[in-house]
Each structure stands twice: as C-alpha cells, then as structure tokens.
Protein backbone atom coordinates (compact mmCIF):
# COMPACT_ATOMS: atom_id res chain seq x y z
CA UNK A 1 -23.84 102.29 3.61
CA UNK A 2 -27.47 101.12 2.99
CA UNK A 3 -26.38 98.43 1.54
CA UNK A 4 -23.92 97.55 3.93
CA UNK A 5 -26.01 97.96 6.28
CA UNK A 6 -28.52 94.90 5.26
CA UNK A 7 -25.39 92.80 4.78
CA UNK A 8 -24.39 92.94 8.33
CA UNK A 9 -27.86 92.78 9.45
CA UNK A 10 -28.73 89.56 7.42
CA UNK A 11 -25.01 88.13 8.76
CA UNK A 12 -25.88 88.75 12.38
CA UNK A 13 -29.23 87.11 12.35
CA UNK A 14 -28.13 84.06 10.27
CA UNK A 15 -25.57 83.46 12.19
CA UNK A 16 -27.46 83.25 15.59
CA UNK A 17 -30.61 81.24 14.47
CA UNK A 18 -28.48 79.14 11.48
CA UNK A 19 -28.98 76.87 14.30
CA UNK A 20 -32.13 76.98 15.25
CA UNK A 21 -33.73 77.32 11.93
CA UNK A 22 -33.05 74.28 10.77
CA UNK A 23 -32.78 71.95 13.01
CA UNK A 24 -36.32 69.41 13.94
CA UNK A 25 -37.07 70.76 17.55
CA UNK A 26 -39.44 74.12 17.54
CA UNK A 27 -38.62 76.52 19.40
CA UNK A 28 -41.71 77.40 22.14
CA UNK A 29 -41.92 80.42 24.38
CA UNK A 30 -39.77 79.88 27.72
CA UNK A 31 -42.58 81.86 29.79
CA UNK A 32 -39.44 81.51 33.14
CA UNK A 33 -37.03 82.99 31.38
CA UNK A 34 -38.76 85.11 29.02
CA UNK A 35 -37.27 83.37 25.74
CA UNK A 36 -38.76 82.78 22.80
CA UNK A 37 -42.18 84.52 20.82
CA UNK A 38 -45.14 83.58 21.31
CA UNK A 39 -48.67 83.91 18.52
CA UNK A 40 -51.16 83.34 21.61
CA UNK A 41 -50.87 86.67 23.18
CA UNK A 42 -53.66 89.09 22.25
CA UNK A 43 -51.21 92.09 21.69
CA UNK A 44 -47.66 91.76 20.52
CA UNK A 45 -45.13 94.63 20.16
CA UNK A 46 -42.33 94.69 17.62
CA UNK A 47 -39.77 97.33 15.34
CA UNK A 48 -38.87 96.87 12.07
CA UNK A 49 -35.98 98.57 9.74
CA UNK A 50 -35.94 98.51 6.15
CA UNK A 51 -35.39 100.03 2.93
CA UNK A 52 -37.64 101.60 0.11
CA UNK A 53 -37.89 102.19 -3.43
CA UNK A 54 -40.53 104.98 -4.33
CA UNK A 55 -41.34 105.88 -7.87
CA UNK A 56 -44.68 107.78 -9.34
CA UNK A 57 -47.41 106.72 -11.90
CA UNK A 58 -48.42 109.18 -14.19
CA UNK A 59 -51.48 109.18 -16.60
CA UNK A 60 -51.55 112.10 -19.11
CA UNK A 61 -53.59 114.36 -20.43
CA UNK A 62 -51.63 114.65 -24.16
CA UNK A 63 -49.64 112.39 -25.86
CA UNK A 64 -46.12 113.67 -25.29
CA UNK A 65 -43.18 111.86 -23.75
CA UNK A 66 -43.59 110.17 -20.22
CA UNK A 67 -41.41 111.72 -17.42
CA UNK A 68 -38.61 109.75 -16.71
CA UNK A 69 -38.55 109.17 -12.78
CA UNK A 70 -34.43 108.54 -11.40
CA UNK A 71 -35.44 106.28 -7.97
CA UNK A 72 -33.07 106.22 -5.33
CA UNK A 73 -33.16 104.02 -2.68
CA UNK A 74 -34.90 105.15 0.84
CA UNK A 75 -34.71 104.32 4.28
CA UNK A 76 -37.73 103.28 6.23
CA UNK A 77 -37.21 102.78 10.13
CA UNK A 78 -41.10 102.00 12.94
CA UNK A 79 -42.83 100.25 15.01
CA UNK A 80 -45.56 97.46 14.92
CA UNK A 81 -48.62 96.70 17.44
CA UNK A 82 -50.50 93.21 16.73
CA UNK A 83 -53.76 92.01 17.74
CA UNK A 84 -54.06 89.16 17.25
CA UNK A 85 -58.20 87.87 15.73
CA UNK A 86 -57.25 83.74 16.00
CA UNK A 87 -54.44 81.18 15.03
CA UNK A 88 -54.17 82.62 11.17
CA UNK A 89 -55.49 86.12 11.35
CA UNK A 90 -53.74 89.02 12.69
CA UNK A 91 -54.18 92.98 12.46
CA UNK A 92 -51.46 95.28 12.71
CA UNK A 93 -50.56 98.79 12.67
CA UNK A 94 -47.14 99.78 11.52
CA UNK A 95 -46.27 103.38 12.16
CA UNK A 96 -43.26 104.49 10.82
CA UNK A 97 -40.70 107.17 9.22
CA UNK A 98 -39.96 106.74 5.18
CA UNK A 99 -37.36 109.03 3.69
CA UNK A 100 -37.03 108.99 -0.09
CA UNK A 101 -35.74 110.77 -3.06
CA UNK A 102 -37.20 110.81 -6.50
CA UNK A 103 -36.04 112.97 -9.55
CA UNK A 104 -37.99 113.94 -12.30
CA UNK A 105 -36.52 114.36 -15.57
CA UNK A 106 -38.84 116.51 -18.69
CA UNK A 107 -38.73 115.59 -22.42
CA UNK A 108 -37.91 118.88 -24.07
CA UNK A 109 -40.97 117.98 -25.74
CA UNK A 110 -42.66 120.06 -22.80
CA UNK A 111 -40.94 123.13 -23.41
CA UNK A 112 -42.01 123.27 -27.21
CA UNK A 113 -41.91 127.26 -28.20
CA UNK A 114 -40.53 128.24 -24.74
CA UNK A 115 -37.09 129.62 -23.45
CA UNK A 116 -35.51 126.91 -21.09
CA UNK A 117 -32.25 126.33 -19.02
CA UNK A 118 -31.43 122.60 -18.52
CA UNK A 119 -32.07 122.68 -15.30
CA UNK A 120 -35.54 123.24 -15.96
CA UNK A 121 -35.69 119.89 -17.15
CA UNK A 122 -35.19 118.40 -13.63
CA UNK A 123 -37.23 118.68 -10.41
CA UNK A 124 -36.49 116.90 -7.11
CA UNK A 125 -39.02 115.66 -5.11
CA UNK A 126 -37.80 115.32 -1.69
CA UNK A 127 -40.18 113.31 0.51
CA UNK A 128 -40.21 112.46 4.32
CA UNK A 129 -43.12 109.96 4.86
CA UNK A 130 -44.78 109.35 8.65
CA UNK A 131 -46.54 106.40 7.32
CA UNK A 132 -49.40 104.82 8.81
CA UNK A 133 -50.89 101.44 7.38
CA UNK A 134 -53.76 99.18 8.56
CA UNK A 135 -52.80 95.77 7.59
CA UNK A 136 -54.82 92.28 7.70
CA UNK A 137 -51.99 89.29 8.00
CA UNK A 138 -53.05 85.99 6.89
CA UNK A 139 -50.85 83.11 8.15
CA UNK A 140 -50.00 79.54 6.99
CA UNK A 141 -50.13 76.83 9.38
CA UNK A 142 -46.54 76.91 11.40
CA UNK A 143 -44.05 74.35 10.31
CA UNK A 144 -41.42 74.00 12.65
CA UNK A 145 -39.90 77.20 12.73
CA UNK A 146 -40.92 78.86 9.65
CA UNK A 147 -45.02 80.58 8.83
CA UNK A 148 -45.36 82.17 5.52
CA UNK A 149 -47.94 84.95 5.24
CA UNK A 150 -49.57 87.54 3.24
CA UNK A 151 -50.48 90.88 4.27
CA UNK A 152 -52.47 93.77 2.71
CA UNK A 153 -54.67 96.43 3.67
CA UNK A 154 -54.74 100.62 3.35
CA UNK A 155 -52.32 103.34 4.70
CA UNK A 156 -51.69 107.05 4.46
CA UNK A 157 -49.23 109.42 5.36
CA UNK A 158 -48.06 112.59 6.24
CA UNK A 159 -45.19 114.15 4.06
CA UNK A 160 -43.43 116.04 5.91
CA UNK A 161 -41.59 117.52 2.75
CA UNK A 162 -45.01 118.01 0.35
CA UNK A 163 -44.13 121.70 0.51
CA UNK A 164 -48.04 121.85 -0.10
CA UNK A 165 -48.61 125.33 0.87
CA UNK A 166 -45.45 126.79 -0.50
CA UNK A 167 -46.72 129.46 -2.60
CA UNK A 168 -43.63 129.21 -5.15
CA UNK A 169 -44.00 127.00 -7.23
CA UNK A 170 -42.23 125.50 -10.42
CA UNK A 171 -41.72 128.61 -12.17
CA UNK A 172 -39.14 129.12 -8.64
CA UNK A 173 -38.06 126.06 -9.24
CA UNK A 174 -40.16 124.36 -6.40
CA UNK A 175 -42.42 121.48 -7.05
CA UNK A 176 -45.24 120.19 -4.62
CA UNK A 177 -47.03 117.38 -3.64
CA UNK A 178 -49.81 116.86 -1.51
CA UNK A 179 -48.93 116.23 2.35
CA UNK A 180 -51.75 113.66 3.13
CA UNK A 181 -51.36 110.42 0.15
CA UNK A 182 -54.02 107.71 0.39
CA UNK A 183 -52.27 104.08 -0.41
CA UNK A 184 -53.38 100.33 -0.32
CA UNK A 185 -50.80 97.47 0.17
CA UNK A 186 -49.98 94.56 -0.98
CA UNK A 187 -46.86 92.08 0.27
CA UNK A 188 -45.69 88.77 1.67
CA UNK A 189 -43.07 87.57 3.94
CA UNK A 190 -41.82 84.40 6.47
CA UNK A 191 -41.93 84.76 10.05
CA UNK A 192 -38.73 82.74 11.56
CA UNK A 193 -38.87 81.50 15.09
CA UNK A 194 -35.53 82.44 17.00
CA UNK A 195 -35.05 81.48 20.67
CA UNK A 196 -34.74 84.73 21.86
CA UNK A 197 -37.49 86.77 19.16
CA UNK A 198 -39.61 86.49 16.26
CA UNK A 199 -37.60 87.51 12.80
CA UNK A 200 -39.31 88.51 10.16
CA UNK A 201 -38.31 89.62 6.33
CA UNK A 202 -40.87 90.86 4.37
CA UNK A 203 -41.42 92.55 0.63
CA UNK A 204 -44.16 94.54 0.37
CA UNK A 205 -45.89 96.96 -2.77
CA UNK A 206 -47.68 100.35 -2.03
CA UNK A 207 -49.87 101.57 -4.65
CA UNK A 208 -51.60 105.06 -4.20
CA UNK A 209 -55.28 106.06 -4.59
CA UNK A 210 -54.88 109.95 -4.37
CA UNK A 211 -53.36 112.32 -6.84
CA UNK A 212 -50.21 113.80 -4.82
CA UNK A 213 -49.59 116.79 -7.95
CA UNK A 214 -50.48 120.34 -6.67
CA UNK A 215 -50.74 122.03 -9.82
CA UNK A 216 -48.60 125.60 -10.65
CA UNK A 217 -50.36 128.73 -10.57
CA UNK A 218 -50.32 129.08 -14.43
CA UNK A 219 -52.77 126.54 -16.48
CA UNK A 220 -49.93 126.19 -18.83
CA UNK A 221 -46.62 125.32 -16.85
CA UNK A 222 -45.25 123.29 -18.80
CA UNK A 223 -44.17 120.99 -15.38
CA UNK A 224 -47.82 120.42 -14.67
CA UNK A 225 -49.81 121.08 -17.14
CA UNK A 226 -49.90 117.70 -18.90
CA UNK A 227 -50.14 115.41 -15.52
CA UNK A 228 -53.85 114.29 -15.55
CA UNK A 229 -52.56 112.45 -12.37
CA UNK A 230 -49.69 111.37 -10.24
CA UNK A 231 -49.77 108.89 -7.74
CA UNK A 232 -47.09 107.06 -5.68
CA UNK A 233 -45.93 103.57 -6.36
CA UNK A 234 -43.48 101.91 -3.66
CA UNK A 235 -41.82 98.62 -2.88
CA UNK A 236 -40.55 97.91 1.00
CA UNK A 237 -38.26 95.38 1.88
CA UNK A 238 -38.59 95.38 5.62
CA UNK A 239 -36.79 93.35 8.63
CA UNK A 240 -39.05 93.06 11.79
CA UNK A 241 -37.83 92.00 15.10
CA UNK A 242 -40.80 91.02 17.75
C-alpha cells in the first residue's frame, strides 16, 4: 500500500504540471487569484508526506558477530514553516510524525555457554518518532521552473515507543531505547514550480549523535552487553506540497 501509495501520488502530480514543467514560460505568482508560489514572502507554510528507511550503527566492544538489522520501510507524514534569509538561503523547521520498524537479529555467538530459545535471538524495536529538525536550504539560481537545492542541519526527537523507563527489560523480552535521539542531516532535492503550488521531492540522510541503547539491568546480558554504542541511521524520501 506504501508503495502504491507513491505511485499514485507521483501519477497525479505529473500529470497536472507535465505541462507546465516543461514548457519555456515560468510560472509567477497570480497575487488576484491566489495561483502560483512565490520565494519572496518572508514566511511560507507547506506539508510534506513521505517514506523512511531506519536502520542502527553499532560499534562494539568485542569482536563477535555484528547484529544483523531487518529494515522495513516507515511512514513519515508533517509540516514545514520557512523563513526565508535572501534569494538562495532559507531556514526551515519540519515537524513531523515517523513510524518505523527495525528487527534485530543475534549471532548465537552471544549466547556462548548460555541456555537460549530462538526467539531470544530476535528483538523488535518498535519506534514512533515526533521529529523535529532545524534545516539551512541552499538554493541554485531558478531556471524556469525547476531550483535544485541542498539542505542540512540538526534534529531530535521524541520516541514515543523508547519504552525508556520500562523497568523490564531484555531478560522479559523488552528492549529499550532512549526517548530523546540527537541527529544531524544531510539531503538534496528540486523544487518544481506548478501553477497552483510549489512541489517538491526530496532524499534526505539522518545520522545520529547520541547513543539510543539503555543497557539491561545485568552487566552481562548477552543483548547489551557487547554494544559500545548504537545510534540511528535513516534515509527520507519526502514529497512537499507548499
């Protein structure tokens, strides 16, 4: 259905600017009949939908076998406020709702002269992301009805699903992550100018700066005992509408 989803999404909008795309005459803001987008306005209001790929980076205290991480693809669904600083410069804040999946899969290396059940070898981590990024956007000079841009800056979050202060932990078969992940961000995307809005695609990489493991009670659980660290890494493929 995700997928799906995209499909018609990307049909609908190249069908309606097709047109207007590629054609010589660029499209201006209609101030009469309120048509059109407009880069001169201090503040400028958007939404965007899009989808996610999360996945962890682990660094290790022992030699053993990395954890294999099964990535599922995640929904992401906000808003966007834009200040605009001058003709190539723009800040924006990007609130929105992430919802991903990631699974966790242990070497039996970890369980070496313990009793285990299969499903000990698996954890889920569930995680529901209000995500909150800064971002600087750099523009190209408009040609016709396409600007190219970068965009990067710093975000956190609030995980909704961290289970932080659960006090069960793996040995209940519950693992935990912190609720409050630091991240910077990296991406690039086109803006296209439609007669009736702005539409943007963009892809963009998230790279954390906090450790997101809380630790089991025991020293030696054999789920947490070998993470030195475990930070998120992310890729967003986003569709913004101003």
């Amino acid at each position: 259905m995700k997928y799906l989803f995209a499909l018609l999404t990307i049909v609908l909008v190249s069908q309606t600017s097709s047109a207007q795309l590629f054609k010589k005459e660029k499209v201006t803001y209609d101030a009469n009949q309120g048509r059109g987008s407009t880069d001169n306005d201090l503040l400028r209001w958007g939404y965007f939908l899009g989808f996610n790929s999360y996945d962890f980076k682990f660094n290790y205290n022992e030699d053993l076998r990395d954890i294999y991480v099964r990535r599922n693809a995640g929904f992401n669904v906000g808003l966007i406020g834009n200040l605009r600083i001058n003709s190539f410069i723009d800040l924006r804040l990007e609130p929105g709702l992430s919802i991903t999946t990631r699974e966790l899969n242990y070497s039996t290396s970890y369980f070496d002269g313990l009793d285990f059940k299969n499903s000990d070898l698996v954890r889920e981590v569930k995680s529901t992301y209000i995500h909150i990024p800064l971002l600087v956007k750099v523009s190209t000079k408009r040609v016709n009805n396409f600007k190219p841009f970068i965009v990067g800056g710093f975000s956190t979050a609030i995980n909704l699903s961290s289970n932080e202060d659960n006090p069960e932990d793996n040995s209940n078969g519950q693992f935990r992550t912190t609720s409050n992940p630091i991240f910077y961000e990296l991406g690039f995307g086109i803006d296209f100018y439609l007669y009736n809005f702005k539409f943007t695609p963009s892809i963009r990489g998230i790279f954390g700066l906090s450790d997101e493991l809380v630790r089991d009670d025991d020293p030696n659980s054999p789920w947490t005992s070998n993470i030195a660290s475990m930070k998120t890494r992310a890729v967003f493929i986003n569709f913004t509408f101003q």
